[in-house]
C-alpha atoms as a PDB file:
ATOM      1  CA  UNK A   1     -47.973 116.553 -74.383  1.00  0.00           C
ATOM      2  CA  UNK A   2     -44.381 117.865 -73.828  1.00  0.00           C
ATOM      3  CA  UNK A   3     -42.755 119.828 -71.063  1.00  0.00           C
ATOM      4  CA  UNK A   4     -42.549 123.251 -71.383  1.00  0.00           C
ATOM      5  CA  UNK A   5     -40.538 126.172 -69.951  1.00  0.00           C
ATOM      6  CA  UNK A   6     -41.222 129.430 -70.630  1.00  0.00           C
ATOM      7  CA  UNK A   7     -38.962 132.693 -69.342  1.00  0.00           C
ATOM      8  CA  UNK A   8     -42.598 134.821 -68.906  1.00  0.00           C
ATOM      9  CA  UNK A   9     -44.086 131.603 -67.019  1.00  0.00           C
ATOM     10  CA  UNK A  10     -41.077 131.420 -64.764  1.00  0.00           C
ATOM     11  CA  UNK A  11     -39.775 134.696 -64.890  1.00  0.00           C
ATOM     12  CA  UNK A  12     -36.142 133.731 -66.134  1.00  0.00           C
ATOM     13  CA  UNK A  13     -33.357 135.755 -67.731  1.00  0.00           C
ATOM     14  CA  UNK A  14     -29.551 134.918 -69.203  1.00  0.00           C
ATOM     15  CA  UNK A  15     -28.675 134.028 -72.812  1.00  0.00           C
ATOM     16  CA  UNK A  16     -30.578 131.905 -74.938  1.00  0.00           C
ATOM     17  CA  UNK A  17     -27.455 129.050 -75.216  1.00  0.00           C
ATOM     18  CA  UNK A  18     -27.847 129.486 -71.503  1.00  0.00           C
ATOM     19  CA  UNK A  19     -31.254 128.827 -70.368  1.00  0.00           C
ATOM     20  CA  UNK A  20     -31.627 126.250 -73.671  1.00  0.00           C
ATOM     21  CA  UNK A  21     -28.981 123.880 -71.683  1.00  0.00           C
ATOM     22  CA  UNK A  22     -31.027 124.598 -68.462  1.00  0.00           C
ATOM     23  CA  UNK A  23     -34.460 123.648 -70.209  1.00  0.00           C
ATOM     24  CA  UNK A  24     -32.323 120.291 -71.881  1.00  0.00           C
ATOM     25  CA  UNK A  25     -30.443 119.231 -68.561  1.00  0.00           C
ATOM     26  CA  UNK A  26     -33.786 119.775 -66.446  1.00  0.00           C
ATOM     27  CA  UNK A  27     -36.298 117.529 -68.600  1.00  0.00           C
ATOM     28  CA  UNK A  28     -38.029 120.216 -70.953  1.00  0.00           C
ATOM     29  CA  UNK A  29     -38.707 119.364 -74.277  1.00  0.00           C
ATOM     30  CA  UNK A  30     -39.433 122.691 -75.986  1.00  0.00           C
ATOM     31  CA  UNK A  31     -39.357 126.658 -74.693  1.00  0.00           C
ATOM     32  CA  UNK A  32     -41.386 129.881 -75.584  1.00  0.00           C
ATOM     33  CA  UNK A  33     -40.328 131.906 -78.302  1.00  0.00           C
ATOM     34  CA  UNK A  34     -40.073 135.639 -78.115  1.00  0.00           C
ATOM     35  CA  UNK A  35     -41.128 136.381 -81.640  1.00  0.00           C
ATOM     36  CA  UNK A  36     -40.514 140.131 -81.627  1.00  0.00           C
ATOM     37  CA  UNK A  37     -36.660 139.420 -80.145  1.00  0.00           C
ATOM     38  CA  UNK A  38     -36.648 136.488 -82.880  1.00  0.00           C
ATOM     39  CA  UNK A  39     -37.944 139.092 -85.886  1.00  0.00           C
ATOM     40  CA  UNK A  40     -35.157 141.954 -84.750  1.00  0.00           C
ATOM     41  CA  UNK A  41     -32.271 138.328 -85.205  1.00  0.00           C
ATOM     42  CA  UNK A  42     -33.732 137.439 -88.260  1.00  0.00           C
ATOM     43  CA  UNK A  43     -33.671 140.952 -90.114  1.00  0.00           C
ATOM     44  CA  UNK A  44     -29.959 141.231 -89.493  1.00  0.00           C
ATOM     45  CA  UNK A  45     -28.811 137.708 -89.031  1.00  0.00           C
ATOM     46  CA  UNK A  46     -31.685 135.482 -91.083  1.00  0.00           C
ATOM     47  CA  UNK A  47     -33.807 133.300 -89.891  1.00  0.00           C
ATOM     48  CA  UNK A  48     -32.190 130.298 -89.979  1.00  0.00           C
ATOM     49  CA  UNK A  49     -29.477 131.995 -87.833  1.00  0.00           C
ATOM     50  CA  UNK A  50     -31.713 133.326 -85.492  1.00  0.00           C
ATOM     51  CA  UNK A  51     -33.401 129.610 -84.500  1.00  0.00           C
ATOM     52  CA  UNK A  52     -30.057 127.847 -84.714  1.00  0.00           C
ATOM     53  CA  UNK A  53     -29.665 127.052 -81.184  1.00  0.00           C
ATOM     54  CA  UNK A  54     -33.565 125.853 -81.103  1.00  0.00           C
ATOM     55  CA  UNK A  55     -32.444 123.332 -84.127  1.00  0.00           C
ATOM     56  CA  UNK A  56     -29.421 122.404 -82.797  1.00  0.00           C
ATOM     57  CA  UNK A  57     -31.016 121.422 -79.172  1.00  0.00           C
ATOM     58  CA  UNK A  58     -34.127 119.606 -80.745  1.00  0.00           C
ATOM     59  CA  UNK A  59     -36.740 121.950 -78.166  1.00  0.00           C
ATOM     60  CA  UNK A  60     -39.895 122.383 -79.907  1.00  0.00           C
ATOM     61  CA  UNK A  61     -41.250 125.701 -79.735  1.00  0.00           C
ATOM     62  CA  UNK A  62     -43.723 126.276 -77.597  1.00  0.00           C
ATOM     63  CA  UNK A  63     -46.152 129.391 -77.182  1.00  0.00           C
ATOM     64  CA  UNK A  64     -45.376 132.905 -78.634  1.00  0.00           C
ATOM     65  CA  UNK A  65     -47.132 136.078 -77.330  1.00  0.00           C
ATOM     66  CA  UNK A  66     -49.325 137.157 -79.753  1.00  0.00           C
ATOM     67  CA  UNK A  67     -47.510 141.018 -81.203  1.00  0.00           C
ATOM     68  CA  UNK A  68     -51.848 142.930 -81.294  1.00  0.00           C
ATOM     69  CA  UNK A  69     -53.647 144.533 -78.648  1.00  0.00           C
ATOM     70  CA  UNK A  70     -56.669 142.965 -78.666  1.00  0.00           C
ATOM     71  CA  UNK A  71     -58.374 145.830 -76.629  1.00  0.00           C
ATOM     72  CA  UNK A  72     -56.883 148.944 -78.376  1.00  0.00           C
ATOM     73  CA  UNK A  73     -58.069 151.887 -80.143  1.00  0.00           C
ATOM     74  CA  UNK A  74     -59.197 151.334 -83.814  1.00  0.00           C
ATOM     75  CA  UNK A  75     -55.846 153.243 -85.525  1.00  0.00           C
ATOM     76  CA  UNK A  76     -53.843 150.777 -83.110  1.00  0.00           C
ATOM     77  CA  UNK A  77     -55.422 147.773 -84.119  1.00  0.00           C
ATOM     78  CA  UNK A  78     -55.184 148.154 -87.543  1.00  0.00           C
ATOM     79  CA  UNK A  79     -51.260 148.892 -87.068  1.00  0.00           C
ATOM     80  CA  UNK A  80     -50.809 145.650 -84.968  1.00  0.00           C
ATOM     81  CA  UNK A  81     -52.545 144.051 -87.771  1.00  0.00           C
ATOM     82  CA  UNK A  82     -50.672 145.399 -91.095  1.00  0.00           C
ATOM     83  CA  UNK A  83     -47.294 143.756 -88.979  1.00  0.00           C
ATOM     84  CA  UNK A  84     -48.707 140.585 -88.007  1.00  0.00           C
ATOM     85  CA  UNK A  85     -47.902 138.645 -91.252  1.00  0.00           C
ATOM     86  CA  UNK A  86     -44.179 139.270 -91.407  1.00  0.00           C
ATOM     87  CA  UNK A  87     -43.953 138.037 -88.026  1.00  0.00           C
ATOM     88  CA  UNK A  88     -46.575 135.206 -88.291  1.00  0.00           C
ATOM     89  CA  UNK A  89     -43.809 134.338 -91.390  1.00  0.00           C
ATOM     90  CA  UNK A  90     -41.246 134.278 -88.871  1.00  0.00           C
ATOM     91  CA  UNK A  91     -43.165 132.358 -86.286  1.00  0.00           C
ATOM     92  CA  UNK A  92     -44.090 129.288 -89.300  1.00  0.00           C
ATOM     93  CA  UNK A  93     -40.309 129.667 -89.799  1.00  0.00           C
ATOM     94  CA  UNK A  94     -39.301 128.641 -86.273  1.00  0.00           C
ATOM     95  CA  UNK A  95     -42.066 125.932 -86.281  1.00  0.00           C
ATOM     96  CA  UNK A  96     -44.096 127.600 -83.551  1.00  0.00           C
ATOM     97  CA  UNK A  97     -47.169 127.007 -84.224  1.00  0.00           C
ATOM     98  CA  UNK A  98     -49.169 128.249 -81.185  1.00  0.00           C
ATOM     99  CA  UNK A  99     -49.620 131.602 -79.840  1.00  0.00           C
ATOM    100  CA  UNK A 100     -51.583 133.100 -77.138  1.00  0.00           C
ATOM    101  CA  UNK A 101     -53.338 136.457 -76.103  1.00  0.00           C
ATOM    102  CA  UNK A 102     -54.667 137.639 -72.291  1.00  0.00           C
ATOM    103  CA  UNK A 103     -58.002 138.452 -72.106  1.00  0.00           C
ATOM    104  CA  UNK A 104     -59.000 142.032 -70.434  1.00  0.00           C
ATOM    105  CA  UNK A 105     -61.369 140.926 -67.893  1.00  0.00           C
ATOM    106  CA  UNK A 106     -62.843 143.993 -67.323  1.00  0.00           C
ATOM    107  CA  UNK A 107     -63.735 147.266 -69.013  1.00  0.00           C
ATOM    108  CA  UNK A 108     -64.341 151.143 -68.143  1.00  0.00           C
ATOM    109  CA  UNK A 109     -64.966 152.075 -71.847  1.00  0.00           C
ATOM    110  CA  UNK A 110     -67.051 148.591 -73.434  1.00  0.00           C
ATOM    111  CA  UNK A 111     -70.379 146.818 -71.991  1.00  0.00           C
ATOM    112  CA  UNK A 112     -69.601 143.154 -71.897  1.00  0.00           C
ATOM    113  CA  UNK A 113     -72.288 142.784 -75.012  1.00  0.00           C
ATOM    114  CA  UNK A 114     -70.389 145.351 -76.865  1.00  0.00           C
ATOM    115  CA  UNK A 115     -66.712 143.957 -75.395  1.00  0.00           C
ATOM    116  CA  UNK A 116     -67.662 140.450 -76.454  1.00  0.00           C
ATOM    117  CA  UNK A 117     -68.728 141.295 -80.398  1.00  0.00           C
ATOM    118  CA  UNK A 118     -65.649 143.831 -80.389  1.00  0.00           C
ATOM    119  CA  UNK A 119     -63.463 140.741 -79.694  1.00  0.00           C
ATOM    120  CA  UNK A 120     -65.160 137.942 -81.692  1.00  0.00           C
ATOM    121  CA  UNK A 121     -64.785 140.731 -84.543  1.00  0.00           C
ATOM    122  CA  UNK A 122     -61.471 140.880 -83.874  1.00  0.00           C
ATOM    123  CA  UNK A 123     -60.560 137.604 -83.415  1.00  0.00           C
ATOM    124  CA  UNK A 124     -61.896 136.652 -86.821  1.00  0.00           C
ATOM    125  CA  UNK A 125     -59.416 139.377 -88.815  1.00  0.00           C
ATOM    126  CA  UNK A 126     -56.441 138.037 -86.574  1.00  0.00           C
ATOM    127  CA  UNK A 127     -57.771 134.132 -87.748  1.00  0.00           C
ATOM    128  CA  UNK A 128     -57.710 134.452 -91.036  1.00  0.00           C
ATOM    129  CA  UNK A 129     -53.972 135.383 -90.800  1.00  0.00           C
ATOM    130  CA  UNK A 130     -52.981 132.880 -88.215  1.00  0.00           C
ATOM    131  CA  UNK A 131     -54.925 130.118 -90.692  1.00  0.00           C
ATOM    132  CA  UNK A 132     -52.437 130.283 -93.536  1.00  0.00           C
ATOM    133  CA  UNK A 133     -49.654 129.400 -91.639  1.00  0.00           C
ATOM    134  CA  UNK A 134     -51.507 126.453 -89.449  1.00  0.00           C
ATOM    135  CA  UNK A 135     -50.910 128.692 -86.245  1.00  0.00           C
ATOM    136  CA  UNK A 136     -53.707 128.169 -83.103  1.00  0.00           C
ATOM    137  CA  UNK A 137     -54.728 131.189 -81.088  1.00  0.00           C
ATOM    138  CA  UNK A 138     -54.863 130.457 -77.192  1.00  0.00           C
ATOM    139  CA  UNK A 139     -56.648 132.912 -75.174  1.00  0.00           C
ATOM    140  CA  UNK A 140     -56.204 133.125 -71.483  1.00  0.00           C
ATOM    141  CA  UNK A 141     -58.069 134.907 -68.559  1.00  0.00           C
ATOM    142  CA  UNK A 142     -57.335 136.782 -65.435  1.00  0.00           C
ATOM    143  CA  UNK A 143     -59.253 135.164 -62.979  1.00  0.00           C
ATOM    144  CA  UNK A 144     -58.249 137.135 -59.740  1.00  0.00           C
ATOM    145  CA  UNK A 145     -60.777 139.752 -58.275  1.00  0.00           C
ATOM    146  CA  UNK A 146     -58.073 142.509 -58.225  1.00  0.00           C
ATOM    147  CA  UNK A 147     -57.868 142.668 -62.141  1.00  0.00           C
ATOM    148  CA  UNK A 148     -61.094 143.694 -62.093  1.00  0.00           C
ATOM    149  CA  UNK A 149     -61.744 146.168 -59.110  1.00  0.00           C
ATOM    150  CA  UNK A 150     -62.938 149.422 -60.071  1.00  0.00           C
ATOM    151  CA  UNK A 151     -63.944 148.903 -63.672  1.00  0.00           C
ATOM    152  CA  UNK A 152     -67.140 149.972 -64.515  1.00  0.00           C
ATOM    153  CA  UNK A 153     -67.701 146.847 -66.461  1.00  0.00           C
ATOM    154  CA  UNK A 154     -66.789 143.040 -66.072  1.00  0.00           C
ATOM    155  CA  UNK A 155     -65.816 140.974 -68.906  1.00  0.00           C
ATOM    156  CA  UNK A 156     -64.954 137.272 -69.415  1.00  0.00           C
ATOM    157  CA  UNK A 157     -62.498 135.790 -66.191  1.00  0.00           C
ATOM    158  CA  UNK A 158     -63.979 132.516 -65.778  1.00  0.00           C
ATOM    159  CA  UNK A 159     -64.208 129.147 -68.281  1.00  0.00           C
ATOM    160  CA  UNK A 160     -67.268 129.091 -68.422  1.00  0.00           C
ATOM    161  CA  UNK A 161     -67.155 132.722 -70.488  1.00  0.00           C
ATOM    162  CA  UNK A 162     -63.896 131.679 -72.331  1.00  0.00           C
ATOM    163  CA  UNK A 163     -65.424 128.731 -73.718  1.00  0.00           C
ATOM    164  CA  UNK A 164     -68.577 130.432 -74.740  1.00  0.00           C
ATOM    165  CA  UNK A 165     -66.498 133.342 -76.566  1.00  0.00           C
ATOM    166  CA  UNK A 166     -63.923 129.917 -78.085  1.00  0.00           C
ATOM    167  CA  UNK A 167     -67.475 128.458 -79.313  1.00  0.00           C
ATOM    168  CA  UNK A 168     -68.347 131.567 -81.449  1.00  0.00           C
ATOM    169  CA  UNK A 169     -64.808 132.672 -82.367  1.00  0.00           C
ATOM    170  CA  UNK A 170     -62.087 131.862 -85.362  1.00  0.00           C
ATOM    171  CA  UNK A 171     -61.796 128.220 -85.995  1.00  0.00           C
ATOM    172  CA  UNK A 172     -57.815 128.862 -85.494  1.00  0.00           C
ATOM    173  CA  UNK A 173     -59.222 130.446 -81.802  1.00  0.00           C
ATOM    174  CA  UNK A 174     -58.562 128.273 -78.844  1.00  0.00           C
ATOM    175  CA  UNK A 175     -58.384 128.322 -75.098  1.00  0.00           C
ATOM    176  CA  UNK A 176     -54.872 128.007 -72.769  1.00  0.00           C
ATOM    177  CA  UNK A 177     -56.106 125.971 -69.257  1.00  0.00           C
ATOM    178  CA  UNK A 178     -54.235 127.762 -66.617  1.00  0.00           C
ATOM    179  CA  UNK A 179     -54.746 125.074 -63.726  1.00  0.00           C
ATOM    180  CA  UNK A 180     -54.545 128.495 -61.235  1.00  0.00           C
ATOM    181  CA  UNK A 181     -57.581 129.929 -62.994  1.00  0.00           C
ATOM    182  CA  UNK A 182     -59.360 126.778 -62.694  1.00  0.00           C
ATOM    183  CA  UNK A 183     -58.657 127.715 -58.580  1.00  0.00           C
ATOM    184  CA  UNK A 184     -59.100 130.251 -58.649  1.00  0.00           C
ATOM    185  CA  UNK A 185     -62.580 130.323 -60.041  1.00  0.00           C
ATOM    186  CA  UNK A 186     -63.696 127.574 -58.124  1.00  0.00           C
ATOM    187  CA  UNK A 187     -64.087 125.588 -61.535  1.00  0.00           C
ATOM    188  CA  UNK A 188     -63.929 122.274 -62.049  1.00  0.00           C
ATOM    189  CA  UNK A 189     -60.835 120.519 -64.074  1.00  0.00           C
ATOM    190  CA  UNK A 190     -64.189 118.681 -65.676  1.00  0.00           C
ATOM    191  CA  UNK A 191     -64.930 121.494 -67.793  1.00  0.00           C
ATOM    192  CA  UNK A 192     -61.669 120.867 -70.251  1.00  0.00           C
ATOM    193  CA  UNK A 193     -63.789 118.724 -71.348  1.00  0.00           C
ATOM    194  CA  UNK A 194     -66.052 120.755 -72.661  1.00  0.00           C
ATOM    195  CA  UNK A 195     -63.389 122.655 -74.658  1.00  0.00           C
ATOM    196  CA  UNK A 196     -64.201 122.103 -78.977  1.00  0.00           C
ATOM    197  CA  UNK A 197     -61.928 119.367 -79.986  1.00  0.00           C
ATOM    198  CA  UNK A 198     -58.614 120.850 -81.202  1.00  0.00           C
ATOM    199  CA  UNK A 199     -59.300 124.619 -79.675  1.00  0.00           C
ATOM    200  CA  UNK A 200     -56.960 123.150 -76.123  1.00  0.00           C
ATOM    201  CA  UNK A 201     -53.835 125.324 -76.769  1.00  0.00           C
ATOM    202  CA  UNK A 202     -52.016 125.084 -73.590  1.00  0.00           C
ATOM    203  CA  UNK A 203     -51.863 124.192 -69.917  1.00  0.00           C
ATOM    204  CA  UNK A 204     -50.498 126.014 -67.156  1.00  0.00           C
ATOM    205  CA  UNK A 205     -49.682 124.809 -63.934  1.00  0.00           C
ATOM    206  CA  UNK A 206     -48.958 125.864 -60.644  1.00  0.00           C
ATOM    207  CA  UNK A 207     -49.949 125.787 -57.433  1.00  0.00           C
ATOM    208  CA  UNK A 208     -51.432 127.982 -54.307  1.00  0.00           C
ATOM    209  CA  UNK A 209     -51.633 128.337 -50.255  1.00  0.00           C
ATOM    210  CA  UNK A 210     -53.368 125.825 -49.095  1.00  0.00           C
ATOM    211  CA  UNK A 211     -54.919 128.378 -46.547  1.00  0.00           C
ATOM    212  CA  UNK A 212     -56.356 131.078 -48.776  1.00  0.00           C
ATOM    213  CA  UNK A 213     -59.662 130.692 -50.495  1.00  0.00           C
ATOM    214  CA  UNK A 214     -59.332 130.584 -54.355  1.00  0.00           C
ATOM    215  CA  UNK A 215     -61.342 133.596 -54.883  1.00  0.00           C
ATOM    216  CA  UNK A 216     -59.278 135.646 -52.745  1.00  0.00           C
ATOM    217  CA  UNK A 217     -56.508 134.818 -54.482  1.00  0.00           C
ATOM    218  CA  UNK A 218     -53.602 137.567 -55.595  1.00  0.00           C
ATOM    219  CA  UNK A 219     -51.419 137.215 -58.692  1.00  0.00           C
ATOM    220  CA  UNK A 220     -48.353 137.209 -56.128  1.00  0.00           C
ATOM    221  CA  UNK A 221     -49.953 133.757 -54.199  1.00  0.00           C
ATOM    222  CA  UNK A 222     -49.229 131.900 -57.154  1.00  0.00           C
ATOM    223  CA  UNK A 223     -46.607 129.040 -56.109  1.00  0.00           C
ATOM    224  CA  UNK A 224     -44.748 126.717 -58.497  1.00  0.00           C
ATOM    225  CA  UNK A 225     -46.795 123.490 -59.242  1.00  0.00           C
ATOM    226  CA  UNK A 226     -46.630 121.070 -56.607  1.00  0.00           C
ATOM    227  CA  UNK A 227     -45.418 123.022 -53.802  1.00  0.00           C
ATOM    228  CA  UNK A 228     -48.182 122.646 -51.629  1.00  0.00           C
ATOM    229  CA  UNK A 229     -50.836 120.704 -53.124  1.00  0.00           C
ATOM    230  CA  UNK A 230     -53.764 122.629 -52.987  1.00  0.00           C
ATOM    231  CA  UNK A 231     -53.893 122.587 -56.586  1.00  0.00           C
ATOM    232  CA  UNK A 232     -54.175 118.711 -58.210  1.00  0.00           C
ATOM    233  CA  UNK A 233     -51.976 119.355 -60.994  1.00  0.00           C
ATOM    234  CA  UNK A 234     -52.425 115.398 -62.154  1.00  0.00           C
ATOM    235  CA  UNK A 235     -55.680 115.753 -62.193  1.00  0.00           C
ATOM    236  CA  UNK A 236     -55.516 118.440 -65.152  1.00  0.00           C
ATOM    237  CA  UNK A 237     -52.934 116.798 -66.767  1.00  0.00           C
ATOM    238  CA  UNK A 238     -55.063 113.811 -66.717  1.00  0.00           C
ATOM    239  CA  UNK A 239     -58.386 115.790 -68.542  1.00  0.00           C
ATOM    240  CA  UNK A 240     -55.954 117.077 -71.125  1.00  0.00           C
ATOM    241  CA  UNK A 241     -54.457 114.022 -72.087  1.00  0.00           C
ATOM    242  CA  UNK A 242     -58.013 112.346 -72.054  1.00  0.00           C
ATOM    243  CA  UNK A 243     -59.115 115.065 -74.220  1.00  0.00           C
ATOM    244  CA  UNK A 244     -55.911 114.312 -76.806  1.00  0.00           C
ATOM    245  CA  UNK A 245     -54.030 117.324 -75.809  1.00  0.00           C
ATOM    246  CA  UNK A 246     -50.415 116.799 -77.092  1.00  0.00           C
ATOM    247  CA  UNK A 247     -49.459 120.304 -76.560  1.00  0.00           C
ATOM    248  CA  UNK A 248     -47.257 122.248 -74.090  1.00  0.00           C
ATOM    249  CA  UNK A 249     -47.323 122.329 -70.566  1.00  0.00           C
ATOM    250  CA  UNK A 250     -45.730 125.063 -68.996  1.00  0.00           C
ATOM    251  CA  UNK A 251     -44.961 125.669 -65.333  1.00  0.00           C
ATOM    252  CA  UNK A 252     -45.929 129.040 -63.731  1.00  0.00           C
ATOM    253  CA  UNK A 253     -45.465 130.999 -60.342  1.00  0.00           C
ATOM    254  CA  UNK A 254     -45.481 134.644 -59.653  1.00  0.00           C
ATOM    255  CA  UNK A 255     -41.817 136.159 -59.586  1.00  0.00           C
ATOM    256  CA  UNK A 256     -42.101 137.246 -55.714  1.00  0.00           C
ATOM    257  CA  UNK A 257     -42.453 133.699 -54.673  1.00  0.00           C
ATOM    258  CA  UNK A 258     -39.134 132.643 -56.500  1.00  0.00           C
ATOM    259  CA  UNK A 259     -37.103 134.942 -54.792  1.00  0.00           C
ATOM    260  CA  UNK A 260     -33.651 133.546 -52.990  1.00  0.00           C
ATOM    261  CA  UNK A 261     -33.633 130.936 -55.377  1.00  0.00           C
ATOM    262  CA  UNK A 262     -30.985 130.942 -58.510  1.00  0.00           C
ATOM    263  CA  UNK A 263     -31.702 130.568 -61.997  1.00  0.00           C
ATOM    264  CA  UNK A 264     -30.626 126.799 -62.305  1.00  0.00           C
ATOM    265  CA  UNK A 265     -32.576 125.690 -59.209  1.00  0.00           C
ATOM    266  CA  UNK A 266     -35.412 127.377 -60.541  1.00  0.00           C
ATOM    267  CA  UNK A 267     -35.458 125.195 -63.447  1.00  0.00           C
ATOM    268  CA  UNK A 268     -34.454 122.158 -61.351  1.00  0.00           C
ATOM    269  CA  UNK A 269     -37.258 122.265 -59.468  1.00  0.00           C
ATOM    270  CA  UNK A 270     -40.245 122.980 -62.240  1.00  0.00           C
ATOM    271  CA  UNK A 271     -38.304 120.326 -64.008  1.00  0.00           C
ATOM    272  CA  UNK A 272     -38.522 117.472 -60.990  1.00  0.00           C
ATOM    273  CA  UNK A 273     -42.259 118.949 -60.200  1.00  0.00           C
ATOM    274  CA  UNK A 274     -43.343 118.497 -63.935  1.00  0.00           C
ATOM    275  CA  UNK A 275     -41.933 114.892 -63.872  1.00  0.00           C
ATOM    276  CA  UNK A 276     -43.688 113.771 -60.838  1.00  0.00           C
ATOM    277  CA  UNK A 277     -46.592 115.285 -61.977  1.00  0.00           C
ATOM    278  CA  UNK A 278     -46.760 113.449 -65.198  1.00  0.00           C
ATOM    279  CA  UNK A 279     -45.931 110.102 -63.156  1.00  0.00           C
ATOM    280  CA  UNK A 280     -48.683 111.263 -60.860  1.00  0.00           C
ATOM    281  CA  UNK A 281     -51.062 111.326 -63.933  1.00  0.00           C
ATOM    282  CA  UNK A 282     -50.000 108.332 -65.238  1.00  0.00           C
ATOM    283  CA  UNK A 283     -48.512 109.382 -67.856  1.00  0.00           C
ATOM    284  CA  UNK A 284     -44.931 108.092 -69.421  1.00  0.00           C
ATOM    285  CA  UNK A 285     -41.989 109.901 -69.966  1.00  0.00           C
ATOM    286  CA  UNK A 286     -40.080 109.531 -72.809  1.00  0.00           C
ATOM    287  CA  UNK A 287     -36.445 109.291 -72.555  1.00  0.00           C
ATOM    288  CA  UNK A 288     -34.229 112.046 -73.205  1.00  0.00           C
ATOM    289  CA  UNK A 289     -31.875 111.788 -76.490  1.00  0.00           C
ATOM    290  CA  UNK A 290     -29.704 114.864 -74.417  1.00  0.00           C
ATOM    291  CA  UNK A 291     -27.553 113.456 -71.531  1.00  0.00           C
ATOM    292  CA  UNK A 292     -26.666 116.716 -69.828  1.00  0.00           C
ATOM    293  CA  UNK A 293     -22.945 117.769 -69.239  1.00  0.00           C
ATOM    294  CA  UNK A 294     -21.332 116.945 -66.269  1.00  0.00           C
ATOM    295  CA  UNK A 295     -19.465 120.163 -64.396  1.00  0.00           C
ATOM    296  CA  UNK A 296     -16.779 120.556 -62.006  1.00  0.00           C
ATOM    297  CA  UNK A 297     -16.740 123.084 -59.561  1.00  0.00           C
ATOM    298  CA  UNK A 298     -16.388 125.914 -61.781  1.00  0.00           C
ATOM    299  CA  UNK A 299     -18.992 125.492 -64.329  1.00  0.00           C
ATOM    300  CA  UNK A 300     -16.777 123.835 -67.041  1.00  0.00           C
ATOM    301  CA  UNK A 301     -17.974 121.047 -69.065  1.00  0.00           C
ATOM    302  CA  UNK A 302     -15.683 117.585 -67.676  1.00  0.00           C
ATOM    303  CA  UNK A 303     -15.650 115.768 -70.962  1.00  0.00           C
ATOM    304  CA  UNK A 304     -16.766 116.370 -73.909  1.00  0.00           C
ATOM    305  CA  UNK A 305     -17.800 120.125 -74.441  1.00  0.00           C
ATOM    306  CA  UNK A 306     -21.966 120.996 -74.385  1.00  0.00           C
ATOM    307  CA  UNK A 307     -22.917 121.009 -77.898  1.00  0.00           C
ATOM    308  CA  UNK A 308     -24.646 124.033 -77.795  1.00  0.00           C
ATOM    309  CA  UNK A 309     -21.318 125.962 -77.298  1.00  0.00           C
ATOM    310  CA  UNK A 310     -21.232 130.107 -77.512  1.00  0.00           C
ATOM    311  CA  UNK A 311     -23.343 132.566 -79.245  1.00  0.00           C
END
């Protein structure tokens, strides 16, 4: 398993040299790759240019959104489809071999019989594609009760249903544990377990109030891991590994619940809360071949410049 930070998962912004010495100086071993922003570098710059700064840094890339809508209409599908190969291309060429979809949990338009054999269907079209180039599919779910109010139909927001749709999908179709699903659901950290062997794509982690009941849960409650404990993050990381996960794990928390705190700290603390974590799990941690650069009090590098230098 490696430490993972993604700008989505954390919402982060800056330059890519930028948050690529963050992610290096804060104990992260690979990052999320934005494959549409990497497909617009590559078509004027090449690809080789676009992933320099991943190369030069040694991150491994982590998780790429998946560029289809699983749940559009039939003339939108088959677009998102026809440009999936040029950027699957792209995504082999970067070495990111994992990428991940959201589940709709609910429906106004699809039973959940007629939901469920619209995505295996789906799922098996967008396989074959991903199989080529050795890429996994992670789905993920939206667990909380809000996501779901007011559609006529419900559709797959707990394990339970991901793993049963996993079991019958794509054998390049996998499942992302999101440790604030497992919460959220009341679900036990058990049922990773039960995942096929080699369909565990990624884990999430954060945390929650301690207060609130899981299933009354908002999107906003979600907390960086470890900041109150109400979630055992450990206790995921330790299912994973003992189901030979050696993927990413990526920190989460909802955007409102990071405000007043700067970009770097940010990082800081997801990368201090990871490393505990992993302690906490038992779990060793590798050094670092990166010593990060030391600053004075303006920002500049004292020494020896950071390698990663400008854009």
């Amino acid at each position: 398993m490696f430490r993972n930070l993604s700008t989505v998962g954390l919402p982060l912004s800056g330059r890519p040299s930028e948050l690529i010495e963050l992610a290096l100086s804060f104990g992260f071993d690979g990052m999320d790759i934005d494959i549409i922003d990497f497909q617009q570098q590559a078509e004027v710059y090449g690809a080789a240019h676009a992933r320099r700064l991943m190369v030069s840094a040694r991150l491994k890339s982590g998780m790429f959104q998946l560029p289809v809508h699983l749940t559009a209409d039939d003339a939108t599908f088959a677009e998102d489809l026809k440009a999936l190969p040029a950027r699957l291309e792209l995504a082999e060429a970067t070495e990111a071999f994992r990428a991940v979809a959201t589940l709709a949990p609910a429906s106004d338009e699809h039973s959940f019989k007629d939901f469920f054999e619209l995505h295996r269907t789906r799922l098996h079209e967008i396989g074959d594609l991903l199989a080529p180039r050795g890429i996994m599919l992670g789905l993920t779910i939206q667990p909380e009760a809000e996501a779901r109010e007011g559609k006529a139909f419900q559709f797959i927001h707990t394990y339970e249903g991901l793993i049963g749709l996993v079991a019958v999908a794509h054998e390049r179709v996998g499942a992302v544990v999101d440790a604030w699903a497992l919460h959220v659901t009341g679900e036990s950290p058990d049922i990773i377990g039960r995942i096929p062997s080699g369909k565990l794509v990624e884990v999430r982690l954060s945390d929650a109030p301690r207060e609130a009941a899981g299933a009354s849960l908002t999107h906003q409650q979600r907390l960086m891991p470890g900041e109150t404990g109400a979630i055992n993050a450990a206790a995921i990381l330790a299912q994973a590994n003992a189901a030979g996960f050696e993927g990413p794990v990526t920190p989460w928390a909802d955007r409102s619940t990071l405000a007043g705190r700067g970009r770097e700290k940010i990082v800081k603390l997801a990368g201090d809360r990871l490393e505990q974590i992993w302690k906490d799990a038992g779990l060793p941690i590798l050094p670092r071949w990166f010593t990060p650069v030391a600053r004075d009090q303006f920002g500049r590098p004292i020494g020896e410049e950071a390698f990663i230098g400008a854009e």
